[in-house]
Protein backbone atom coordinates (compact mmCIF):
# COMPACT_ATOMS: atom_id res chain seq x y z
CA UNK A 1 67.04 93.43 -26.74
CA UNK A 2 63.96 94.86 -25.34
CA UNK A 3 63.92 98.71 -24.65
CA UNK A 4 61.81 99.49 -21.30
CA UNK A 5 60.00 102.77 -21.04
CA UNK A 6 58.00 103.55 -17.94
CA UNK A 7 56.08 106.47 -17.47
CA UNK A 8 55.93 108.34 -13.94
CA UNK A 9 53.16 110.58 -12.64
CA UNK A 10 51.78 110.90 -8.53
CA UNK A 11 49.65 108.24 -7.96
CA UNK A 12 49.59 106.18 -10.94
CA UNK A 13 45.76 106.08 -11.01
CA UNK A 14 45.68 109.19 -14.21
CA UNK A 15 48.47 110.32 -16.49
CA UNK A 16 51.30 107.85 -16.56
CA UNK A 17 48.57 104.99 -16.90
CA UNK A 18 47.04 107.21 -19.98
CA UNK A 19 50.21 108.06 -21.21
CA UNK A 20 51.15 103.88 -21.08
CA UNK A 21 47.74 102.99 -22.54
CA UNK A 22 48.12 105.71 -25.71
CA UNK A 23 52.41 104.67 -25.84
CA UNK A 24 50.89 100.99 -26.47
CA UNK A 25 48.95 101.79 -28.97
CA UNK A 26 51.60 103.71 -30.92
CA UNK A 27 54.30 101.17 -30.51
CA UNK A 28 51.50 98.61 -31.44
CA UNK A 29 50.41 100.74 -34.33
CA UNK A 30 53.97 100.89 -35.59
CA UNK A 31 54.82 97.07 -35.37
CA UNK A 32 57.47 97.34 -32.57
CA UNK A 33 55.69 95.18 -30.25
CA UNK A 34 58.41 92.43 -29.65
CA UNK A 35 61.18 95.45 -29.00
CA UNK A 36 59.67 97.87 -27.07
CA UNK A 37 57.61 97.52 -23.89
CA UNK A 38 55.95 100.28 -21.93
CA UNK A 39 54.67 100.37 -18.18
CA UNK A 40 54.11 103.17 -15.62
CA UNK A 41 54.04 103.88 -11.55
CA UNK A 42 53.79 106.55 -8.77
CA UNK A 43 56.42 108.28 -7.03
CA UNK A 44 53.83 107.94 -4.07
CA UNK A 45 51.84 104.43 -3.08
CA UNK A 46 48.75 106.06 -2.08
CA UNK A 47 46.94 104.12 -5.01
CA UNK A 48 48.78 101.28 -5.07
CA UNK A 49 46.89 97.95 -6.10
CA UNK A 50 44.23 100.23 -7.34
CA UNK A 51 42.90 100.01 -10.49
CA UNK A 52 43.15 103.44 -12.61
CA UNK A 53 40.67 106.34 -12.09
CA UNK A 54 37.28 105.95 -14.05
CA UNK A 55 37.63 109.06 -15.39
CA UNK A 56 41.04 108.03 -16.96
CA UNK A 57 39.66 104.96 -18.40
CA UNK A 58 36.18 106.63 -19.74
CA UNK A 59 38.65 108.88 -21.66
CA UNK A 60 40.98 106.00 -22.67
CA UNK A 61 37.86 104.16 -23.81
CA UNK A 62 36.40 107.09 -25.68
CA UNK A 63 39.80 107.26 -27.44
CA UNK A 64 39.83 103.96 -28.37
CA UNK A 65 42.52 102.80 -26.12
CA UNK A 66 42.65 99.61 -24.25
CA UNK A 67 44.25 99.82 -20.51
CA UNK A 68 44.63 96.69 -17.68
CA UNK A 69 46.35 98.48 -14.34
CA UNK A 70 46.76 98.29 -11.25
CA UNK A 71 48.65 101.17 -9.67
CA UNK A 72 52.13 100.86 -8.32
CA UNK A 73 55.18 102.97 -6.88
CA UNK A 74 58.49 103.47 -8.85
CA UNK A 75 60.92 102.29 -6.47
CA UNK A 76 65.04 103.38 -7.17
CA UNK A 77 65.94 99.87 -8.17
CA UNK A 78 64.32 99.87 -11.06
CA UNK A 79 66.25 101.98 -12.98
CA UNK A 80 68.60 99.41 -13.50
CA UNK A 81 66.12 97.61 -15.98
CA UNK A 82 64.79 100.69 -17.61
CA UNK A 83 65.90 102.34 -20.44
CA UNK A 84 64.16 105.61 -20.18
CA UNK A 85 61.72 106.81 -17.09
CA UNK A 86 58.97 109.38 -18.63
CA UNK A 87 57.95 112.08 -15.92
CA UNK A 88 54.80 113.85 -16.65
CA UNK A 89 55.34 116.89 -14.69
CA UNK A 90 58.09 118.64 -13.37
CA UNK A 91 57.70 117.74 -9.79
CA UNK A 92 57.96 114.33 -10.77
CA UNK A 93 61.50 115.02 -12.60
CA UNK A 94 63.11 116.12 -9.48
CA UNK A 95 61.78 113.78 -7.54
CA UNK A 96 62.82 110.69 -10.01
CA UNK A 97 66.08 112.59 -10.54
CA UNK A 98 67.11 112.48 -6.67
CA UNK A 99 65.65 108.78 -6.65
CA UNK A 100 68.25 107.55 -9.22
CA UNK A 101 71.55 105.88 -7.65
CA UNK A 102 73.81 107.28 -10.48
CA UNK A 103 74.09 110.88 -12.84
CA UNK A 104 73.55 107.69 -15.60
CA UNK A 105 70.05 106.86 -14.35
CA UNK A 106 69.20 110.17 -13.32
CA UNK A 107 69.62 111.27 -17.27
CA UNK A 108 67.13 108.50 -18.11
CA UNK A 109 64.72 110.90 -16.52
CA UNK A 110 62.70 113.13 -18.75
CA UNK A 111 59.65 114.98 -19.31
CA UNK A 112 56.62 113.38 -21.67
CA UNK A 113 56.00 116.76 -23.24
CA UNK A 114 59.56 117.23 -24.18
CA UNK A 115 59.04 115.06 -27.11
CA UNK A 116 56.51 117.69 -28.54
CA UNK A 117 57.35 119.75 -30.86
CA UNK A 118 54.28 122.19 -30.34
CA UNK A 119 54.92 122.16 -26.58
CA UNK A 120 55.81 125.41 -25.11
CA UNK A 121 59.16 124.86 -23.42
CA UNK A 122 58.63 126.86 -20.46
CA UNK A 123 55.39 124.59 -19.54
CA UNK A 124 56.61 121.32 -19.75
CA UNK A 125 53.63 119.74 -17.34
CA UNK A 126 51.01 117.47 -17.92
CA UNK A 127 48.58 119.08 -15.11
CA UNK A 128 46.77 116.39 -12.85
CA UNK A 129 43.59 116.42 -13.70
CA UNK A 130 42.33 114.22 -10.60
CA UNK A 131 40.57 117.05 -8.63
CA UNK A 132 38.94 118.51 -11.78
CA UNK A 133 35.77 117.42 -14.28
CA UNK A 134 35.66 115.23 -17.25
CA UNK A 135 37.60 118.08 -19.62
CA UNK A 136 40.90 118.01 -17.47
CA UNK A 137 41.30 114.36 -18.27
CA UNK A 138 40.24 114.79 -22.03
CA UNK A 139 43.27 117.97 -22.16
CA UNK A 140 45.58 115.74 -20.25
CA UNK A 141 44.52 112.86 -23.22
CA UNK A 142 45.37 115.68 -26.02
CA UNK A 143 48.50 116.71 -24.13
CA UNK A 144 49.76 112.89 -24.52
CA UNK A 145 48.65 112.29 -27.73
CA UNK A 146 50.16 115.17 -29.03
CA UNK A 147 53.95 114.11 -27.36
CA UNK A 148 53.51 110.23 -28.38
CA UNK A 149 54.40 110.44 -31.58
CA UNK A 150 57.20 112.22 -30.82
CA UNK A 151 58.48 109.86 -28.17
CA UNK A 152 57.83 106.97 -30.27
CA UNK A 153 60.36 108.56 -32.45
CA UNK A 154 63.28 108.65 -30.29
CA UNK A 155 62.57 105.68 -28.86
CA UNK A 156 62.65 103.67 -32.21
CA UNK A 157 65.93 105.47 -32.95
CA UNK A 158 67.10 104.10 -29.69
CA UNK A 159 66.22 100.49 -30.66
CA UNK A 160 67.30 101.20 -34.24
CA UNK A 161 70.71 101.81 -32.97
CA UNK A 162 70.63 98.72 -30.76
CA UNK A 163 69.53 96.68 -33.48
CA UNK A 164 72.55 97.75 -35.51
């Protein structure tokens, strides 16, 4: 059984398409292709059918990372086929958590940065670099690099226990 993760931000043009692109790679990187798959979307459509920023994808690039998107908006029904929704700031948790139909889909909700251990617990927040330069998107890269690894972690122990 596949385990869905999908990763929330505004507008879907900056972080949760960054923080898909680098989740890819580390589910690629760790051979869990077939089990795992990865998307993102907006709480808002302001973006939607846009590709992502060029900002996001010079930074992508630069980090090696490969991203194909075209923005979207999370809509309430899909929590039904997801097994975890990935907020990147805390704006976005509320809002997913009133979106969810059930307590059971609103605990699906968490925040990216929770899964880093170096992360300061009372700044949770991926910041949105969209009205800033060039080194708010290369901090917002580090931010999601940094609680990846960590995510990928408690995901595979998800599928792990599915598996057995």
């Amino acid at each position: 059984m596949t385990y869905r993760v999908c990763f929330v931000c505004s507008g879907n043009i900056c972080r949760s398409p960054m923080a898909e692109a680098v989740f890819h790679a580390r589910v690629a990187d760790a051979g869990l292709d077939g089990l795992i798959e990865a998307d993102s979307a907006g709480t808002g459509g302001w973006h939607e059918g846009e590709g992502a920023d060029p900002r996001t994808l010079d930074v992508l690039a630069a980090g090696g990372y490969a991203l194909d998107h075209t923005a979207r908006q999370f809509h309430a029904s899909w929590f039904s086929r997801l097994d975890l929704v990935i907020a990147l700031d805390s704006g976005h948790l509320g809002a997913l958590r009133r979106l969810a139909p059930t307590a059971q889909d609103a605990a699906k909700v968490r925040l990216l940065r929770s899964y880093d251990p170096a992360a300061d617990a009372d700044d949770l927040d991926v910041p949105d670099p969209y009205y800033g330069g060039m080194d708010g998107f290369e901090e917002c890269l580090e931010m999601v690099e940094a609680a990846s690894d960590g995510l990928l972690a408690a995901v595979r122990e998800q599928v792990e226990g599915q598996a057995a």
